[in-house]
N, C-alpha and C. Protein backbone atom coordinates (compact mmCIF):
# COMPACT_ATOMS: atom_id res chain seq x y z
N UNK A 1 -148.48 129.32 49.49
CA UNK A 1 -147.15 128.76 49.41
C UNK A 1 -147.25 127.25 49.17
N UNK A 2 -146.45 126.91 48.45
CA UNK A 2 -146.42 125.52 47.68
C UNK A 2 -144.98 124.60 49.06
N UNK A 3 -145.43 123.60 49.50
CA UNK A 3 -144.87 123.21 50.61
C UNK A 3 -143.92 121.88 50.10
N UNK A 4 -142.40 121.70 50.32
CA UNK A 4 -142.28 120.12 50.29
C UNK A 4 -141.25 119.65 51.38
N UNK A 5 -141.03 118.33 51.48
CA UNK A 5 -140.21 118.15 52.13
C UNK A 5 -139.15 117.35 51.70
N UNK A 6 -137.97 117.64 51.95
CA UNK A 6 -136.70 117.21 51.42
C UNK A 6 -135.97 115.67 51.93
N UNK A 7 -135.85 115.14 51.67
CA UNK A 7 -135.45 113.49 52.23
C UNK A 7 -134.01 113.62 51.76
N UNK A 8 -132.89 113.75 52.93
CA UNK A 8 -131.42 113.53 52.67
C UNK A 8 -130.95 112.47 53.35
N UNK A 9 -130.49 111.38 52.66
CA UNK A 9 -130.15 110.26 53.57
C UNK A 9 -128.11 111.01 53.96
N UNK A 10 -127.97 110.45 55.42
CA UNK A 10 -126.40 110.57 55.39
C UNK A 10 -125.53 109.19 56.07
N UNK A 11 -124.45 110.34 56.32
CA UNK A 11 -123.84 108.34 56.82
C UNK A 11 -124.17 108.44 58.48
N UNK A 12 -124.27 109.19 59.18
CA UNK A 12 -124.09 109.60 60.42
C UNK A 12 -124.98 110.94 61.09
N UNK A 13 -125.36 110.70 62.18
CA UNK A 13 -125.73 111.71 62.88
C UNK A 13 -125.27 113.37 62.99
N UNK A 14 -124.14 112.97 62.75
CA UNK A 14 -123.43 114.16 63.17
C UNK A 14 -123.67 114.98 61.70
N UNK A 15 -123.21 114.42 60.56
CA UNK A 15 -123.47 114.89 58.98
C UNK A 15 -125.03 115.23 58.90
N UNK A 16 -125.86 114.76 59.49
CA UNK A 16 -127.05 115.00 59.16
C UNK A 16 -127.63 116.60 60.08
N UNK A 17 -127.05 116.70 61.16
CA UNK A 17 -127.04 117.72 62.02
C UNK A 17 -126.63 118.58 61.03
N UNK A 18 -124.84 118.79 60.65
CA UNK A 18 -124.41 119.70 59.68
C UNK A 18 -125.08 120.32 58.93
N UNK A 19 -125.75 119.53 58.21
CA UNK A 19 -126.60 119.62 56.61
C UNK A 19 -127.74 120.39 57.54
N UNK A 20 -128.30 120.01 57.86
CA UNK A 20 -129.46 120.67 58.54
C UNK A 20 -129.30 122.18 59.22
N UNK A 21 -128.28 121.94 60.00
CA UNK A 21 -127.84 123.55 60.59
C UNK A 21 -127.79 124.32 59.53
N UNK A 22 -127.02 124.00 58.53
CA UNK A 22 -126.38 124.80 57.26
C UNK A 22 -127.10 125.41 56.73
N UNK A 23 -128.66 124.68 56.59
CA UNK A 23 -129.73 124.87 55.66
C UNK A 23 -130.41 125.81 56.01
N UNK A 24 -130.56 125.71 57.91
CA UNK A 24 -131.43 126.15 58.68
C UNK A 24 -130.90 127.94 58.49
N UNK A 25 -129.20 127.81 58.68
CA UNK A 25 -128.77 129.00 58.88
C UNK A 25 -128.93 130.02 57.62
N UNK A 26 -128.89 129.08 56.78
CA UNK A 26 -129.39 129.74 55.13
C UNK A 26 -130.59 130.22 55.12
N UNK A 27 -131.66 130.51 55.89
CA UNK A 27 -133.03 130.19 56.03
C UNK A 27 -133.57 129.52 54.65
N UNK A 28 -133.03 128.46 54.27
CA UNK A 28 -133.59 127.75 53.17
C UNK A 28 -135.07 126.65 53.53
N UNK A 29 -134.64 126.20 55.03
CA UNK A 29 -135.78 125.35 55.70
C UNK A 29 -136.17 126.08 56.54
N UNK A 30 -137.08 125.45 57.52
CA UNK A 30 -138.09 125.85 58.43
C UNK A 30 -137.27 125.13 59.86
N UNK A 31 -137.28 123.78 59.36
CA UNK A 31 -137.06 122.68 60.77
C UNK A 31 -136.74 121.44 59.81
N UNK A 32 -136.32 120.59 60.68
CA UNK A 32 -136.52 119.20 59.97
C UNK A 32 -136.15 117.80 61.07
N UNK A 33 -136.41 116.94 60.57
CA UNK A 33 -136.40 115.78 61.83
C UNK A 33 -135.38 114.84 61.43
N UNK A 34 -134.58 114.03 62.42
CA UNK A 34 -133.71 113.05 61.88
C UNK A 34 -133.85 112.22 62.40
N UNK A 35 -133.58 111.11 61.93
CA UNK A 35 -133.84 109.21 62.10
C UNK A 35 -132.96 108.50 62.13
N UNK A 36 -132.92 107.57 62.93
CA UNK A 36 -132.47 106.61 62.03
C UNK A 36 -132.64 105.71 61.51
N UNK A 37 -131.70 104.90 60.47
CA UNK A 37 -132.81 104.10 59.12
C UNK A 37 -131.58 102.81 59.34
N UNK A 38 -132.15 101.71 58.48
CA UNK A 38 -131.39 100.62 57.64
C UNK A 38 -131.37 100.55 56.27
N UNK A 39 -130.39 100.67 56.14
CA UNK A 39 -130.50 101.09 54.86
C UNK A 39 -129.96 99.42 53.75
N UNK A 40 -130.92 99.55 52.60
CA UNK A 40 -130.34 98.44 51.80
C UNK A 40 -130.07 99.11 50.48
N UNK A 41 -129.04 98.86 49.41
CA UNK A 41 -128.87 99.78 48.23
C UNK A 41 -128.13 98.70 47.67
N UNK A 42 -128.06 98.74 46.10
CA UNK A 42 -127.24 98.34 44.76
C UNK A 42 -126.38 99.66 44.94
N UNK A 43 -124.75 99.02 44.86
CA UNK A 43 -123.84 99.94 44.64
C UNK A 43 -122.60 99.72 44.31
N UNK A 44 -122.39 99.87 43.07
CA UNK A 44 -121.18 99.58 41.88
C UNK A 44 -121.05 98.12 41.93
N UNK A 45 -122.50 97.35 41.66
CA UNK A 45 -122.80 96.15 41.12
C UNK A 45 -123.19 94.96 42.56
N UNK A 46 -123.21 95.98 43.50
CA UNK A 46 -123.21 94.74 44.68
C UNK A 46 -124.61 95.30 45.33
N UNK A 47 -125.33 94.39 46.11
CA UNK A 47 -126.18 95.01 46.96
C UNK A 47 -125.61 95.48 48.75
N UNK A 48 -125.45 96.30 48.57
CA UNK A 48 -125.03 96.77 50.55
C UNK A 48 -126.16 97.42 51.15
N UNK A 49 -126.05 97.38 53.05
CA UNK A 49 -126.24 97.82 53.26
C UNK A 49 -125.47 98.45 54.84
N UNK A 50 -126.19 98.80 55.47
CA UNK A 50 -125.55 99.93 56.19
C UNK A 50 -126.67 100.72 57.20
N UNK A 51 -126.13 101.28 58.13
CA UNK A 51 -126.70 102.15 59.07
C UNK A 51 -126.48 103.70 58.19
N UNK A 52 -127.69 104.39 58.64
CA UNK A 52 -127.69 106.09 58.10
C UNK A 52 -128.67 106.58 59.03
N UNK A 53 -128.72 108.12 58.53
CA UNK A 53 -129.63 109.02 59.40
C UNK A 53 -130.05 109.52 58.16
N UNK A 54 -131.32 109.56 58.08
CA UNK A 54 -132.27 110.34 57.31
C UNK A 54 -132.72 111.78 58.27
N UNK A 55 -132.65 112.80 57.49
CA UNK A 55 -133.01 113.71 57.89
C UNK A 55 -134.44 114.09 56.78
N UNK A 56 -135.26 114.54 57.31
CA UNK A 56 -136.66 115.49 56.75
C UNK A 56 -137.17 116.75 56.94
N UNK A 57 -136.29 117.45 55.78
CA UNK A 57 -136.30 118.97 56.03
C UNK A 57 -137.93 119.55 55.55
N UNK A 58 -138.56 120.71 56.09
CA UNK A 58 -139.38 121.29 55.48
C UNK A 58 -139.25 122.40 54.85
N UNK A 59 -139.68 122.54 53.71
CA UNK A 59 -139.32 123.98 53.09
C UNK A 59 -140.28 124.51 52.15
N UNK A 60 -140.24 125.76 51.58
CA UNK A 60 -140.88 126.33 50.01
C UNK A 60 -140.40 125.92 49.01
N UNK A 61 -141.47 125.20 48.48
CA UNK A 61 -140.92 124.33 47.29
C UNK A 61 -139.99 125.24 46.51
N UNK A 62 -140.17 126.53 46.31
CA UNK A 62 -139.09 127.59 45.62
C UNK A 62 -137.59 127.29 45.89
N UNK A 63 -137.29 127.15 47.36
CA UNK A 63 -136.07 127.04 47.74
C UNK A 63 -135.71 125.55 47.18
N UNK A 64 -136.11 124.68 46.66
CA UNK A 64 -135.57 123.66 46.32
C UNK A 64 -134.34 123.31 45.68
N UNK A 65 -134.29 124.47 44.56
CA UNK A 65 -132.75 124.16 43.64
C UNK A 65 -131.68 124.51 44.77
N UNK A 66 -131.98 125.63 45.57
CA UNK A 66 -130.95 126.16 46.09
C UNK A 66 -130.76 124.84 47.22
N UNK A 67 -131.35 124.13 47.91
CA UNK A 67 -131.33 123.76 49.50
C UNK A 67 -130.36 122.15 48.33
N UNK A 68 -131.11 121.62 47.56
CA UNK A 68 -130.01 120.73 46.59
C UNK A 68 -128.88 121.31 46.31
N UNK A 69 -128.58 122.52 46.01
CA UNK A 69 -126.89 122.76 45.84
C UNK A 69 -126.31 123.03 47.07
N UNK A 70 -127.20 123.97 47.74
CA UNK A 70 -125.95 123.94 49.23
C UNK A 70 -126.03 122.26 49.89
N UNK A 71 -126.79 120.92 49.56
CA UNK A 71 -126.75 119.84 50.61
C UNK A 71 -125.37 119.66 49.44
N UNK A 72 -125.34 119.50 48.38
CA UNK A 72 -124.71 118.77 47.60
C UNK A 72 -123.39 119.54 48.08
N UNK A 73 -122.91 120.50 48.23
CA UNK A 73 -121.79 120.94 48.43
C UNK A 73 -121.02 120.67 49.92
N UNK A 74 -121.96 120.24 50.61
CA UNK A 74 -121.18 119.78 51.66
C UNK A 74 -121.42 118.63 52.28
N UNK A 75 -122.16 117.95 51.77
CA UNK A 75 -122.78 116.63 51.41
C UNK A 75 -121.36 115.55 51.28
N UNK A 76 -121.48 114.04 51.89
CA UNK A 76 -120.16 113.82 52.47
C UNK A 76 -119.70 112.63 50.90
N UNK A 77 -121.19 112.24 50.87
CA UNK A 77 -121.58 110.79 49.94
C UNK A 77 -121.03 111.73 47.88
N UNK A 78 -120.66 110.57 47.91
CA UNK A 78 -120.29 110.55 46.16
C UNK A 78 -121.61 111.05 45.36
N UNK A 79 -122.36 110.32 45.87
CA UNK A 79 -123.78 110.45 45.20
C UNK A 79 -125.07 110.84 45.98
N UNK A 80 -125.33 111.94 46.64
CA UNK A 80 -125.90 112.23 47.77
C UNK A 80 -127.62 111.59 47.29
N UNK A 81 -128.53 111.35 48.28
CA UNK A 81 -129.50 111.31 48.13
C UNK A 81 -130.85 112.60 48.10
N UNK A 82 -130.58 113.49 47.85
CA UNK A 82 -132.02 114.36 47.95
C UNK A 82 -132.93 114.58 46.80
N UNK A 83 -133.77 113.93 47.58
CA UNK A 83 -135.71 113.80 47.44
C UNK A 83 -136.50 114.90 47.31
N UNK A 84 -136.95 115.61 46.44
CA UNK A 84 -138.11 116.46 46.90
C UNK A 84 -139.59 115.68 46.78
N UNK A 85 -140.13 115.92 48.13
CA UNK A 85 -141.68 115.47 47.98
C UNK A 85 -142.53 116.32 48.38
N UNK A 86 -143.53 116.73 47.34
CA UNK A 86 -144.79 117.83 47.50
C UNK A 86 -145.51 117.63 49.11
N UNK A 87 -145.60 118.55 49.57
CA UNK A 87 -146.16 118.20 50.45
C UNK A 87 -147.86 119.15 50.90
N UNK A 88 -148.40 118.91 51.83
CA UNK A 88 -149.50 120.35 51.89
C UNK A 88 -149.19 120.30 53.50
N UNK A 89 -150.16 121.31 54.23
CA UNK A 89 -150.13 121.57 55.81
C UNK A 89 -151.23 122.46 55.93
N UNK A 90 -151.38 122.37 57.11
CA UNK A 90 -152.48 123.35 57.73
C UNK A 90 -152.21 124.40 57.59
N UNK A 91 -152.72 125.27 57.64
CA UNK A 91 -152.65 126.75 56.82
C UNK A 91 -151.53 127.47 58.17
N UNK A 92 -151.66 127.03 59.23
CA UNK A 92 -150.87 128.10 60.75
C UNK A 92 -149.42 127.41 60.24
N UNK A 93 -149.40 126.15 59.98
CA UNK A 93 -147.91 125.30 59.75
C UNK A 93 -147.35 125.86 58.30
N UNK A 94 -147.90 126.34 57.71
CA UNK A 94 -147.57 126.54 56.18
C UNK A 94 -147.06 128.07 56.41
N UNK A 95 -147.56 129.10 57.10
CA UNK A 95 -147.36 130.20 57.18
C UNK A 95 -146.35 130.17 58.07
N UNK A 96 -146.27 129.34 59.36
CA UNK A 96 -144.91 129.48 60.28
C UNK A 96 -143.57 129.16 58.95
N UNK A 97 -144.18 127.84 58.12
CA UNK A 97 -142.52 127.82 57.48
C UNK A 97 -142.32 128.73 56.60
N UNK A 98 -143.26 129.78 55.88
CA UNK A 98 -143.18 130.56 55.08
C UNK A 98 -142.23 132.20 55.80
N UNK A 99 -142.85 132.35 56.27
CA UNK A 99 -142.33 133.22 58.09
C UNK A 99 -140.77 132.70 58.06
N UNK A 100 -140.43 131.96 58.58
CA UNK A 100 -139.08 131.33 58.96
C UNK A 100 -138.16 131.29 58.48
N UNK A 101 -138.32 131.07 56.30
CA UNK A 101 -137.95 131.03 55.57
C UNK A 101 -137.27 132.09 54.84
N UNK A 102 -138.15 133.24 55.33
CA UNK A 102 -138.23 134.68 54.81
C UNK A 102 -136.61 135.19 55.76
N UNK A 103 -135.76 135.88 54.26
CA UNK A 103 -134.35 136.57 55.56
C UNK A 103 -134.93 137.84 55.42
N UNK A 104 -134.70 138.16 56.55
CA UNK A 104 -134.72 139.04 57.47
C UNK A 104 -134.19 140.41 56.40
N UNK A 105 -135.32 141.91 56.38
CA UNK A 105 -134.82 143.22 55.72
C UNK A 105 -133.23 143.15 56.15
N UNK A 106 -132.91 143.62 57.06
CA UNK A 106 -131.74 144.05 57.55
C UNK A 106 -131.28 143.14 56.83
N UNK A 107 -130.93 141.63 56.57
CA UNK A 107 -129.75 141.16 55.84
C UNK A 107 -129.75 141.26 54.47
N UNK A 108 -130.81 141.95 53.92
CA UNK A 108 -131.16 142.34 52.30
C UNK A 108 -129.88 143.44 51.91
């Protein structure tokens, strides 16, 4: 299994929880961790910045298009941020997110 991890910046804690539950409940991810950041950005000609929560989802690189359309759809920002970055893992960590990822016969 080909491994990456997803970088969604949001405005808030609480949005970053959302996105994450959503994903989690999709079994699109495994787990993921949230932060918080300072953020500095160019935006519609100015430089700002701002407080956010980065979240760092793990997933199968497969699920990627999908875990980008469900963040984007409930995603709060005009222009959301998600990142895919390749990632690798130890073979027990790669198989737990592979495991995790997998829905369940019964919901087939």
């Amino acid at each position: 299994m080909t491994m990456i991890l997803v970088y969604i910046t949001t405005p808030n804690k609480k949005e970053a929880g959302k996105i994450i539950r959503h994903l989690l409940e999709k079994r699109l991810i495994a787990c993921a961790n949230i932060f918080p950041v300072k953020s500095l950005y160019r935006w519609k000609g100015k430089i700002a910045k701002g407080n956010e929560f980065v979240a760092i989802a793990k997933a199968p690189a497969k699920n990627y298009a999908a875990i980008k359309k469900e963040t984007a759809k409930i995603h709060p920002y005009e222009i959301p941020c998600i990142i895919k970055i390749s990632a690798a893992a130890n073979p027990e960590f790669s198989r737990w997110i592979e495991e995790e990822t997998k829905i369940p016969r019964a919901a087939v």
